[in-house]
Protein backbone atom coordinates (compact mmCIF):
# COMPACT_ATOMS: atom_id res chain seq x y z
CA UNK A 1 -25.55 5.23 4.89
CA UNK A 2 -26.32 2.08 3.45
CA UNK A 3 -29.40 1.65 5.66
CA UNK A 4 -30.52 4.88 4.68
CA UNK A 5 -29.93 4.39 0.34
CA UNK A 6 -31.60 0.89 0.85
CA UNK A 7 -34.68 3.57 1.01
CA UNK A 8 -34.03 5.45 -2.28
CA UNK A 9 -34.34 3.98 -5.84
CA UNK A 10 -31.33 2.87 -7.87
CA UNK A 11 -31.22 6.25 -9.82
CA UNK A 12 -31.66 8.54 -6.78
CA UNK A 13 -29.04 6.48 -4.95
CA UNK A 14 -26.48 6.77 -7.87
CA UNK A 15 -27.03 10.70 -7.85
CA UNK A 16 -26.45 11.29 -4.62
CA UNK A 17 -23.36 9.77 -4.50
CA UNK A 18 -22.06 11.53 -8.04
CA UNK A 19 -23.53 15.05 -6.28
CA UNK A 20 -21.45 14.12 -3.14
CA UNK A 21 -18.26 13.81 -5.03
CA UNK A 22 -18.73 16.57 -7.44
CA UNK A 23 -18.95 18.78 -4.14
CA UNK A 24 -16.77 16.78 -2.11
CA UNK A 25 -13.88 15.15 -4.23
CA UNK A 26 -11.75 18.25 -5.40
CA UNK A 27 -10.47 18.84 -2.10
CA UNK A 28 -10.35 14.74 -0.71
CA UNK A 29 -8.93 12.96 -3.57
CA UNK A 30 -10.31 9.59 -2.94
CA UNK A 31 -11.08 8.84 -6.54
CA UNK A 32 -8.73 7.60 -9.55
CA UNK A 33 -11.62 7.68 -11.93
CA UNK A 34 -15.39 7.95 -11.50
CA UNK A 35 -17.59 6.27 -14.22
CA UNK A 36 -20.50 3.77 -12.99
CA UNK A 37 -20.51 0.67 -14.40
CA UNK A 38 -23.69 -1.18 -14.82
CA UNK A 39 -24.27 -4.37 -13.17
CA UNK A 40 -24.26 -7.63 -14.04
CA UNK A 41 -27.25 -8.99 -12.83
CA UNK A 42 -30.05 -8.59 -10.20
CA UNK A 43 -29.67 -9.34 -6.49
CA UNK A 44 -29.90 -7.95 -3.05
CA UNK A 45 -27.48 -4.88 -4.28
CA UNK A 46 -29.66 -3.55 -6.83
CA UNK A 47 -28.40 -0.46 -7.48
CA UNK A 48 -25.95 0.08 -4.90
CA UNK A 49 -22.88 2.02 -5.87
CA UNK A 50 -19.72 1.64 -4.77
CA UNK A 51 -16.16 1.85 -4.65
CA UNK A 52 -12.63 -0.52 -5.88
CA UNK A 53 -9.27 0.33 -4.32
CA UNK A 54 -6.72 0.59 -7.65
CA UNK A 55 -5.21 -2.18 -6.90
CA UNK A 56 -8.44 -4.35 -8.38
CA UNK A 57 -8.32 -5.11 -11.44
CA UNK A 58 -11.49 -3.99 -13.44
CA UNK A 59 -12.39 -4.24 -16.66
CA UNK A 60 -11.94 -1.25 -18.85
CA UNK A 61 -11.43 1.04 -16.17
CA UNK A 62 -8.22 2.71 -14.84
CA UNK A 63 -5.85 -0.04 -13.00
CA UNK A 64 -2.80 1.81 -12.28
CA UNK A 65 -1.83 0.58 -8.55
CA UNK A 66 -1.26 4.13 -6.93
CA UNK A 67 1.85 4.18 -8.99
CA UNK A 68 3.34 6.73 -11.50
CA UNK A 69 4.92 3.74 -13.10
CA UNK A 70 1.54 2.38 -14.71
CA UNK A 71 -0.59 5.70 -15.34
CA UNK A 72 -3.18 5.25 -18.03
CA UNK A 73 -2.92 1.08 -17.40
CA UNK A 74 -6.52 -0.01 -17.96
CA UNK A 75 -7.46 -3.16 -16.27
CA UNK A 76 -8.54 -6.44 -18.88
CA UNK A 77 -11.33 -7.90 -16.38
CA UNK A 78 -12.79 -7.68 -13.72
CA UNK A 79 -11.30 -8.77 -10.09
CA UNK A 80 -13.50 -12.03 -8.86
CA UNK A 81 -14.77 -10.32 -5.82
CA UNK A 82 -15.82 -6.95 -8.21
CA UNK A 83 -17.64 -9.13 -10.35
CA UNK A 84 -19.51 -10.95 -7.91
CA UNK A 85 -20.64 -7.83 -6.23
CA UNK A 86 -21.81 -6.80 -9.79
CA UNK A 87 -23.59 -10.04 -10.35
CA UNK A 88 -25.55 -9.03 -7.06
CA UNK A 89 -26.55 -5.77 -8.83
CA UNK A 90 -24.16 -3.32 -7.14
CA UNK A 91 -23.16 -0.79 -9.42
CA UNK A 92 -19.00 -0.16 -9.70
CA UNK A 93 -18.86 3.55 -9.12
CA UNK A 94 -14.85 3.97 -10.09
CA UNK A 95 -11.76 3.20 -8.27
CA UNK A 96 -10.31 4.88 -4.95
CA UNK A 97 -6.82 5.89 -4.42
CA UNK A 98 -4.46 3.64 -2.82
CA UNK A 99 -0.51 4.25 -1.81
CA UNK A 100 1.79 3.31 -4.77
CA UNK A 101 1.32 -1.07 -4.51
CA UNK A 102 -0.22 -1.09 -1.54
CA UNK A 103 2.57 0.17 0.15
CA UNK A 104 3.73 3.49 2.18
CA UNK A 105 4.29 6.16 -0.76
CA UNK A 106 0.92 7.71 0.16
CA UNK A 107 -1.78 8.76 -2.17
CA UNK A 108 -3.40 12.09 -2.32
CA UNK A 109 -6.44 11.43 -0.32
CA UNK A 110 -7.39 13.71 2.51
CA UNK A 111 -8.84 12.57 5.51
CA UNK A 112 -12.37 13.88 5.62
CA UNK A 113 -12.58 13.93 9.17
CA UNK A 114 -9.39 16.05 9.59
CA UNK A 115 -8.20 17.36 6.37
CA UNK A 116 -4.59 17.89 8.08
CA UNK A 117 -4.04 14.74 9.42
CA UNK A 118 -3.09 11.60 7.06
CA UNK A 119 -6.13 9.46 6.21
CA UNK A 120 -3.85 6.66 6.71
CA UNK A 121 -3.08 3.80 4.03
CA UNK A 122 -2.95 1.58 1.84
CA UNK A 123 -6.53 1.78 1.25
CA UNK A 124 -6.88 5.34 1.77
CA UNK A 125 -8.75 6.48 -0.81
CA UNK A 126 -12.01 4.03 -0.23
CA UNK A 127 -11.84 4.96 3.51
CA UNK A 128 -12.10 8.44 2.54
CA UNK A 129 -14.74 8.35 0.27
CA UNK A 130 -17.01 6.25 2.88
CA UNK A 131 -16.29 8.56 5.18
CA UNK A 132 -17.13 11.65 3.23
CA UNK A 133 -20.57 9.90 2.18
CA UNK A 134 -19.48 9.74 -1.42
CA UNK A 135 -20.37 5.70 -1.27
CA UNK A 136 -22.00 3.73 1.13
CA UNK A 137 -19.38 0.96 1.00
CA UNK A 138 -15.80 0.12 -0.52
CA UNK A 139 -13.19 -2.04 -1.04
CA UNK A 140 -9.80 -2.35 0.01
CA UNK A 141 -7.42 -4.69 1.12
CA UNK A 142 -4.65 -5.49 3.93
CA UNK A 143 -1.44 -6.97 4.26
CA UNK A 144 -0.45 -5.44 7.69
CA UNK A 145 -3.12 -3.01 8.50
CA UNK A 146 -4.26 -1.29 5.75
CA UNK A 147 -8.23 -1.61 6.37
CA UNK A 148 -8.70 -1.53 10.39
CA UNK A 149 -6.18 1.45 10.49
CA UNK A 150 -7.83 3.72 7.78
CA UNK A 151 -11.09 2.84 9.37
CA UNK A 152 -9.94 4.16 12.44
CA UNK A 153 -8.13 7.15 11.35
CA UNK A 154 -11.70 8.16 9.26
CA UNK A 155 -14.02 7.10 11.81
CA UNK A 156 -15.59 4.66 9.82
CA UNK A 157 -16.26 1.03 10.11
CA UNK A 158 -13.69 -1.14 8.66
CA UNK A 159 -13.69 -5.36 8.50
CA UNK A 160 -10.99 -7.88 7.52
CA UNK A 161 -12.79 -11.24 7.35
CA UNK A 162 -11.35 -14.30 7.96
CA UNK A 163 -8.15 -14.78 5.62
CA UNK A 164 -8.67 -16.37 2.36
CA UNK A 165 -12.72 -16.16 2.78
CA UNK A 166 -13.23 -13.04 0.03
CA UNK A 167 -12.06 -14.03 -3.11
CA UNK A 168 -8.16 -12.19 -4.13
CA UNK A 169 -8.49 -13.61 -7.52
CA UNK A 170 -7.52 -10.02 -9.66
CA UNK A 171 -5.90 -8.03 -6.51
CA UNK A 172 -2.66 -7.42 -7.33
CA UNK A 173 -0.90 -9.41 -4.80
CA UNK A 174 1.76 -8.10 -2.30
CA UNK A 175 2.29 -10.86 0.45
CA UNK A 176 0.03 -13.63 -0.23
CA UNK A 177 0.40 -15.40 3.14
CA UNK A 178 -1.09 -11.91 4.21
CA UNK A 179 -3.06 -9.90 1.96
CA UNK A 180 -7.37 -10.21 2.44
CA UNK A 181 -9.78 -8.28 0.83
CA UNK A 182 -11.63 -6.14 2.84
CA UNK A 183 -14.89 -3.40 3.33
CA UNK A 184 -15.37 0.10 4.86
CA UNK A 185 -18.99 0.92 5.74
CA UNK A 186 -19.88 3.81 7.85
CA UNK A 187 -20.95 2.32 10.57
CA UNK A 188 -21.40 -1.61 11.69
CA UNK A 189 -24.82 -2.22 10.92
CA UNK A 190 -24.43 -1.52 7.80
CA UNK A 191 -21.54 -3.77 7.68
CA UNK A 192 -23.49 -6.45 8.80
CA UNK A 193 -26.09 -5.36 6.44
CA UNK A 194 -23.57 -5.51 3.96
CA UNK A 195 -22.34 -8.80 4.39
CA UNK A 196 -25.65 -10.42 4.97
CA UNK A 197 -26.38 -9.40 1.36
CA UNK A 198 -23.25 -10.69 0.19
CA UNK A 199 -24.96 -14.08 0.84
CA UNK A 200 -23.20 -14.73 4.25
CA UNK A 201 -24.86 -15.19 7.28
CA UNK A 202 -24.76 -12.58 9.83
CA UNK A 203 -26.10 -14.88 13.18
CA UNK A 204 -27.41 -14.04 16.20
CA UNK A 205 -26.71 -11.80 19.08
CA UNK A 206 -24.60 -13.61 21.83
CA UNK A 207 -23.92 -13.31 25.42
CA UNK A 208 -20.07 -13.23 25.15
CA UNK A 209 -17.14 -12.35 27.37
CA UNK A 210 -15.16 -9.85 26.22
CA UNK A 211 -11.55 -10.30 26.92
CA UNK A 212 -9.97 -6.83 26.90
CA UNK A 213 -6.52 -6.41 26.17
CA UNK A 214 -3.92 -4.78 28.01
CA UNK A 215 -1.66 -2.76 29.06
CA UNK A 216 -2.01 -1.14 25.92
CA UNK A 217 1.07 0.37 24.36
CA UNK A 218 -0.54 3.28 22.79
CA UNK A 219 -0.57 7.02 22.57
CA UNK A 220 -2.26 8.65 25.28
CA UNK A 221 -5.51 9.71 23.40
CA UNK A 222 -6.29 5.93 22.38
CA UNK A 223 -5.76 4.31 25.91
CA UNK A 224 -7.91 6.86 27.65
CA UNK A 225 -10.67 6.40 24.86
CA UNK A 226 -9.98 2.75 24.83
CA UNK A 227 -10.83 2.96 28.76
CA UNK A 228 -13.86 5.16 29.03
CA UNK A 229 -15.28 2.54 26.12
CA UNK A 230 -14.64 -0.33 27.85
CA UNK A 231 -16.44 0.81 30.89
CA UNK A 232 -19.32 2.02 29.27
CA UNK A 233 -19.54 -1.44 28.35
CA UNK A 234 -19.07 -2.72 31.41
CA UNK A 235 -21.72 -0.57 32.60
CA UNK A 236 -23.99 -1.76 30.24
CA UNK A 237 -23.76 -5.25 31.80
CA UNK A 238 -21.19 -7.03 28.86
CA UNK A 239 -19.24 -9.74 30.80
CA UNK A 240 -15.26 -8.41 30.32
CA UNK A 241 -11.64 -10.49 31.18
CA UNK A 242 -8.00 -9.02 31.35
CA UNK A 243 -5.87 -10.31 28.65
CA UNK A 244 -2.57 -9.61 28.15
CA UNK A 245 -1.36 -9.96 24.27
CA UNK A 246 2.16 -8.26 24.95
CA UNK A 247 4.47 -11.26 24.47
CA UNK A 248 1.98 -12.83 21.64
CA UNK A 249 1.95 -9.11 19.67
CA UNK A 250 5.76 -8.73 19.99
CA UNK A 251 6.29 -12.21 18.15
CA UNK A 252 3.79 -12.00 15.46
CA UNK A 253 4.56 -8.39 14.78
CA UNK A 254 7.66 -9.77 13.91
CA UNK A 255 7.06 -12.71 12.09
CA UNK A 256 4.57 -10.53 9.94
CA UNK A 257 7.39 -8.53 9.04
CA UNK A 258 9.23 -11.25 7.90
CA UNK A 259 6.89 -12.60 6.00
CA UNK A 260 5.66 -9.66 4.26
CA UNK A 261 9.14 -8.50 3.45
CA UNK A 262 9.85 -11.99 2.32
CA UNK A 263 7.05 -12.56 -0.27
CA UNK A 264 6.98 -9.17 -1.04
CA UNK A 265 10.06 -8.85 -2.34
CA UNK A 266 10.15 -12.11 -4.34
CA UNK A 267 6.82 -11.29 -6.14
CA UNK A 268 7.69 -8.16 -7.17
CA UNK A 269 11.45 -8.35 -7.68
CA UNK A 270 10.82 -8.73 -11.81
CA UNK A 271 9.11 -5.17 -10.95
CA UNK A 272 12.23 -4.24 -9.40
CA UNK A 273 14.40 -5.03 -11.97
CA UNK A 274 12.52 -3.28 -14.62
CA UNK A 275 11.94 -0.21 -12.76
CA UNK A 276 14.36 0.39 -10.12
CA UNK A 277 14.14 3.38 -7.90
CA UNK A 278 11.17 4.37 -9.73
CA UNK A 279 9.12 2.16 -7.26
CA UNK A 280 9.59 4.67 -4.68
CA UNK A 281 9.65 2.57 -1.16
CA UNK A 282 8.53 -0.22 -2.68
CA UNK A 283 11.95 -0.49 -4.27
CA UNK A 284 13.77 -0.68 -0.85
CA UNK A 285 11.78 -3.53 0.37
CA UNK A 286 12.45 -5.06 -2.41
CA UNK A 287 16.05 -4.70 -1.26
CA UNK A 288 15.89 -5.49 2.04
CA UNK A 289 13.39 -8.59 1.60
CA UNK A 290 15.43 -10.52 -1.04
CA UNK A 291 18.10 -10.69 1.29
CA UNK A 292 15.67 -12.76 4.51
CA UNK A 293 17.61 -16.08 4.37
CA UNK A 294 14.54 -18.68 3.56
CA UNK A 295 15.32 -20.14 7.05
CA UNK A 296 14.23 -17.20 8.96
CA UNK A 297 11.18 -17.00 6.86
CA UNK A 298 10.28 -20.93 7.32
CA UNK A 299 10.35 -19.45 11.30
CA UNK A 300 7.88 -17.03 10.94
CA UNK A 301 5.60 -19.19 9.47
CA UNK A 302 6.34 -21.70 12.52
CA UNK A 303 5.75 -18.29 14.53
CA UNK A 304 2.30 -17.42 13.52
CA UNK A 305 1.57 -21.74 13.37
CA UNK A 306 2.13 -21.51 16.98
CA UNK A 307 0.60 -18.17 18.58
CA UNK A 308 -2.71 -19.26 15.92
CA UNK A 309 -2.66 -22.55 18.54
CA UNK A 310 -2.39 -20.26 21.04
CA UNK A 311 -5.06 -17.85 20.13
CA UNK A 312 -7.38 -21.01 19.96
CA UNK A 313 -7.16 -21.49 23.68
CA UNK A 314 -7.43 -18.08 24.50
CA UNK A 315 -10.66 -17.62 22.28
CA UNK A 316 -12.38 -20.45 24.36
CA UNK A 317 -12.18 -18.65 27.17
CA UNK A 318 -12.95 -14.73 25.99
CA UNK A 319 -15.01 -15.39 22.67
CA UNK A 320 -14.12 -11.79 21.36
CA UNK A 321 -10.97 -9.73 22.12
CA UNK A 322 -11.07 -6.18 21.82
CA UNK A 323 -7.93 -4.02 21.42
CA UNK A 324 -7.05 -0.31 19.54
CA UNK A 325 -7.44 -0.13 15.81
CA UNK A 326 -4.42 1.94 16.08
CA UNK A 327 -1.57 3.40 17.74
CA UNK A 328 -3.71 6.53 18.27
CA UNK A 329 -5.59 9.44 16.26
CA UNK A 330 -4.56 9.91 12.84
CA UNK A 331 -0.74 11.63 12.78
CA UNK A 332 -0.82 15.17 11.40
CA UNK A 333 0.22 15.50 7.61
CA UNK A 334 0.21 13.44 4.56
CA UNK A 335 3.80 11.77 4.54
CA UNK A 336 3.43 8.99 6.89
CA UNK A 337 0.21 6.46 6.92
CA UNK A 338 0.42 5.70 10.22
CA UNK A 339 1.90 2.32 12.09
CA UNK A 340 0.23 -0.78 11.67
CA UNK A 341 1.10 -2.67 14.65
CA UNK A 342 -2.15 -3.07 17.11
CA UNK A 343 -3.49 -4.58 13.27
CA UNK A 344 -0.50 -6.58 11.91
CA UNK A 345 -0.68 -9.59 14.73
CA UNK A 346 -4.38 -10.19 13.85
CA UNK A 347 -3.38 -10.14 9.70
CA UNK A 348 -0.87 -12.68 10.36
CA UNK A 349 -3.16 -14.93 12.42
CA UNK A 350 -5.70 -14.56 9.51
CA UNK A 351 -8.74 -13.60 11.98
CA UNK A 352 -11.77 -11.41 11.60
CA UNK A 353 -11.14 -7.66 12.84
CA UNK A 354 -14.05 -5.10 12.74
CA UNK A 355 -12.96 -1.53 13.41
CA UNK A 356 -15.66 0.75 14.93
CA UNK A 357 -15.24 4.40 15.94
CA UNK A 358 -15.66 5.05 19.48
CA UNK A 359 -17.04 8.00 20.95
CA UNK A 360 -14.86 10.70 21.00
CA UNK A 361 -17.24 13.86 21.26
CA UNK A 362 -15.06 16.55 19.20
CA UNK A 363 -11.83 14.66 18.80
CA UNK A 364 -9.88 13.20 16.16
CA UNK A 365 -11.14 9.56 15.25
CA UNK A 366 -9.56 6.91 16.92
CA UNK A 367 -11.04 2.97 16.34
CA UNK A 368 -11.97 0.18 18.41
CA UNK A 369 -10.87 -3.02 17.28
CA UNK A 370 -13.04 -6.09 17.15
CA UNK A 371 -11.61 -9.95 17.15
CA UNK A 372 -12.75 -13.29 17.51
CA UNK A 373 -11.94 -16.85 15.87
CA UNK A 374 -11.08 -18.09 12.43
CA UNK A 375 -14.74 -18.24 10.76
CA UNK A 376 -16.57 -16.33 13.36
CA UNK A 377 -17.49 -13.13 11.06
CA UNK A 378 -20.82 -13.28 11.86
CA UNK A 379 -19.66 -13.21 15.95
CA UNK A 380 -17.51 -10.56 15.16
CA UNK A 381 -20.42 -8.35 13.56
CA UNK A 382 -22.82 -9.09 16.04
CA UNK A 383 -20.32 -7.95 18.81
CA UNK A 384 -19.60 -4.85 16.57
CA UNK A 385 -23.30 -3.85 16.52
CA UNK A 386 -24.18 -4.20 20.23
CA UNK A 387 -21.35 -2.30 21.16
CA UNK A 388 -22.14 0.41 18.42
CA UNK A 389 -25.66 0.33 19.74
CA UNK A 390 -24.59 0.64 23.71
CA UNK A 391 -22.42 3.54 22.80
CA UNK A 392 -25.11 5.66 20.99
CA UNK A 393 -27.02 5.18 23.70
CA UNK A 394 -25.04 6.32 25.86
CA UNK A 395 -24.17 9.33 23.75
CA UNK A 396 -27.62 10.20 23.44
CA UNK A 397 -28.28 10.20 27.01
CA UNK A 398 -25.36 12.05 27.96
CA UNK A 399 -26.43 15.06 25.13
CA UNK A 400 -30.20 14.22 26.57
CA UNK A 401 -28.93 15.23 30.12
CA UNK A 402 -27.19 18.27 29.05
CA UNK A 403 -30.16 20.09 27.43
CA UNK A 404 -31.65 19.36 30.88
């Protein structure tokens, strides 16, 4: 979509997007508030709307982190990564739903893709509107999966740069050691598009290895698509190697856990206090986290010091790693956002991850991800857009065929 508005002026660009959620938004429920705000300068997003997760704070407009607890809270200024995008001449469309902190109390947000099935979370509500064309990119942000897994579960394209890259300056913070701002797209070349107009550099197309992960402890749907997609690339000629992330995924899934619950609870015990049980979930973290001796969290940290030395080694040998987005297709209903795991272990490592859909003719959406190196965004893009490009291909032949 991006691609395509890069076509249109400012002002058709901006109505599109208002018509789409006018039509659109009554039954979704991505949006907290719609009302464009006007950049604040000229750049290479001229006129390109689109979308904050609530838990950015921005100036004047509705800041009320998915919680009941803070309706009507208007945010004071701008979050640094908002502004910047302003400064670059993208215009701030409103803010997208998010569960209550960032957490699992799930917003209202629909799943455009399945309507019945959870949209998954935190950053539900700027998945949702990418995927239901009502922006041609959005924020969010992730802590344990809360970008990659929406992406998957909407069938868009979601990316988690390298950790502390994107500015968190004005996100309300949940684990620090964890959280990174992060984009939904609809597809990856406009990702890379995207980011290239961020003012970072997108590289070149390399001849990698792709190490593919494995056995995969998924639902069925996701390792038989995760399969077929691997040998269509393998098909297409891309160089692939076994790896097996089992023991290294158990350990950091844990340590992540620690950690999160740890600094979790200790930055938002005051919130605690004040509000109790009116936190919803948030409340019984709080809870459970205040009570991690410091010890064990000192050995998480050691935890994800060690399998990031690890990772090192392994990325010299299979440049980018590809594994599930998620557990499977998105779960049926709106009470659960889905299980973070196949994303948590990359969070805690503080790598790029790209989610792309992969083909799944009628199905539900399920999401390929995408990993490679601290730093190596612009690998992990490039990687993201080949792949994207083998599969349509593929696609198209296959429909090509069948009208013959």
């Amino acid at each position: 979509m991006l691609k395509r508005l890069l076509e249109m002026t400012a002002a058709e660009r901006l109505e599109l997007c208002r018509r789409r959620i006018r039509e659109a938004d009554g039954s979704i429920q991505a949006w907290v508030v719609v009302a464009p705000q006007k950049p604040l300068g000229k750049g290479p997003l001229d006129g390109m709307p689109f979308g904050a997760k609530d838990i950015y704070e921005t100036a004047g407009l509705a800041t009320e982190y998915g919680s009941a607890v803070y309706r009507g809270r208007q945010g004071r200024r701008d979050a640094a990564l908002v502004r910047e995008l302003r400064r670059r001449g993208a215009i701030l469309l409103g803010k997208t739903h998010t569960a209550a902190f960032a957490y699992r109390d799930p917003a209202p947000t629909r799943n455009p893709r399945a309507p019945e099935h959870t949209p998954g979370g935190s950053s539900s509500g700027s998945a949702a509107a990418v995927a239901a064309g009502m922006v041609p990119f959005a924020l969010g942000t992730q802590t344990q999966g809360s970008v990659l897994r929406p992406a998957s579960f909407c069938g868009v394209t979601g990316f988690k740069p390298t950790f502390g890259l994107l500015p968190m300056a004005g996100i309300l913070p949940f684990a620090m050691s964890l959280d990174t701002a992060g984009l939904f797209t609809e597809t990856a070349e406009d990702m890379r598009l995207l980011w290239q107009r961020m003012g970072y550099p997108a590289g070149a197309t390399e001849t990698l290895r792709l190490g593919i992960a494995g056995p995969i402890d998924a639902e069925p749907e996701m390792v038989q698509a995760y399969g077929r997609s691997v040998e269509a690339l393998r098909a297409a000629g891309f160089a692939t190697q076994p790896v097996d992330l089992a023991a290294l995924y158990a350990e950091l899934r844990t340590a992540s856990r620690v950690t999160m619950f740890y600094e979790a609870a200790r930055f938002h015990e005051r919130r605690f206090r004040e509000h109790g049980e009116r936190l919803g979930q948030l409340a019984e973290l709080v809870r459970q986290g205040l009570r991690i001796p410091e010890a064990d969290y000192a050995r998480a940290r050691e935890s994800v010091a060690r399998a990031r030395r690890q990772m090192r080694e392994l990325f010299s040998q299979t440049p980018v790693i590809l594994t599930p987005a998620a557990t499977g297709p998105p779960p049926r209903g709106l009470a659960s956002t889905g299980d973070p795991r196949m994303n948590a272990p990359w969070t805690a490592l503080g790598t790029p991850a790209l989610s792309i859909p992969m083909p799944v003719g009628s199905g539900l959406p399920l999401g390929l991800q995408i990993t490679a190196e601290w730093g190596r965004e612009a690998r992990v893009l490039a990687a993201g857009v080949e792949i994207e490009r083998v599969w349509a291909g593929k696609n198209g032949r296959e429909q090509q065929n069948g009208r013959e």
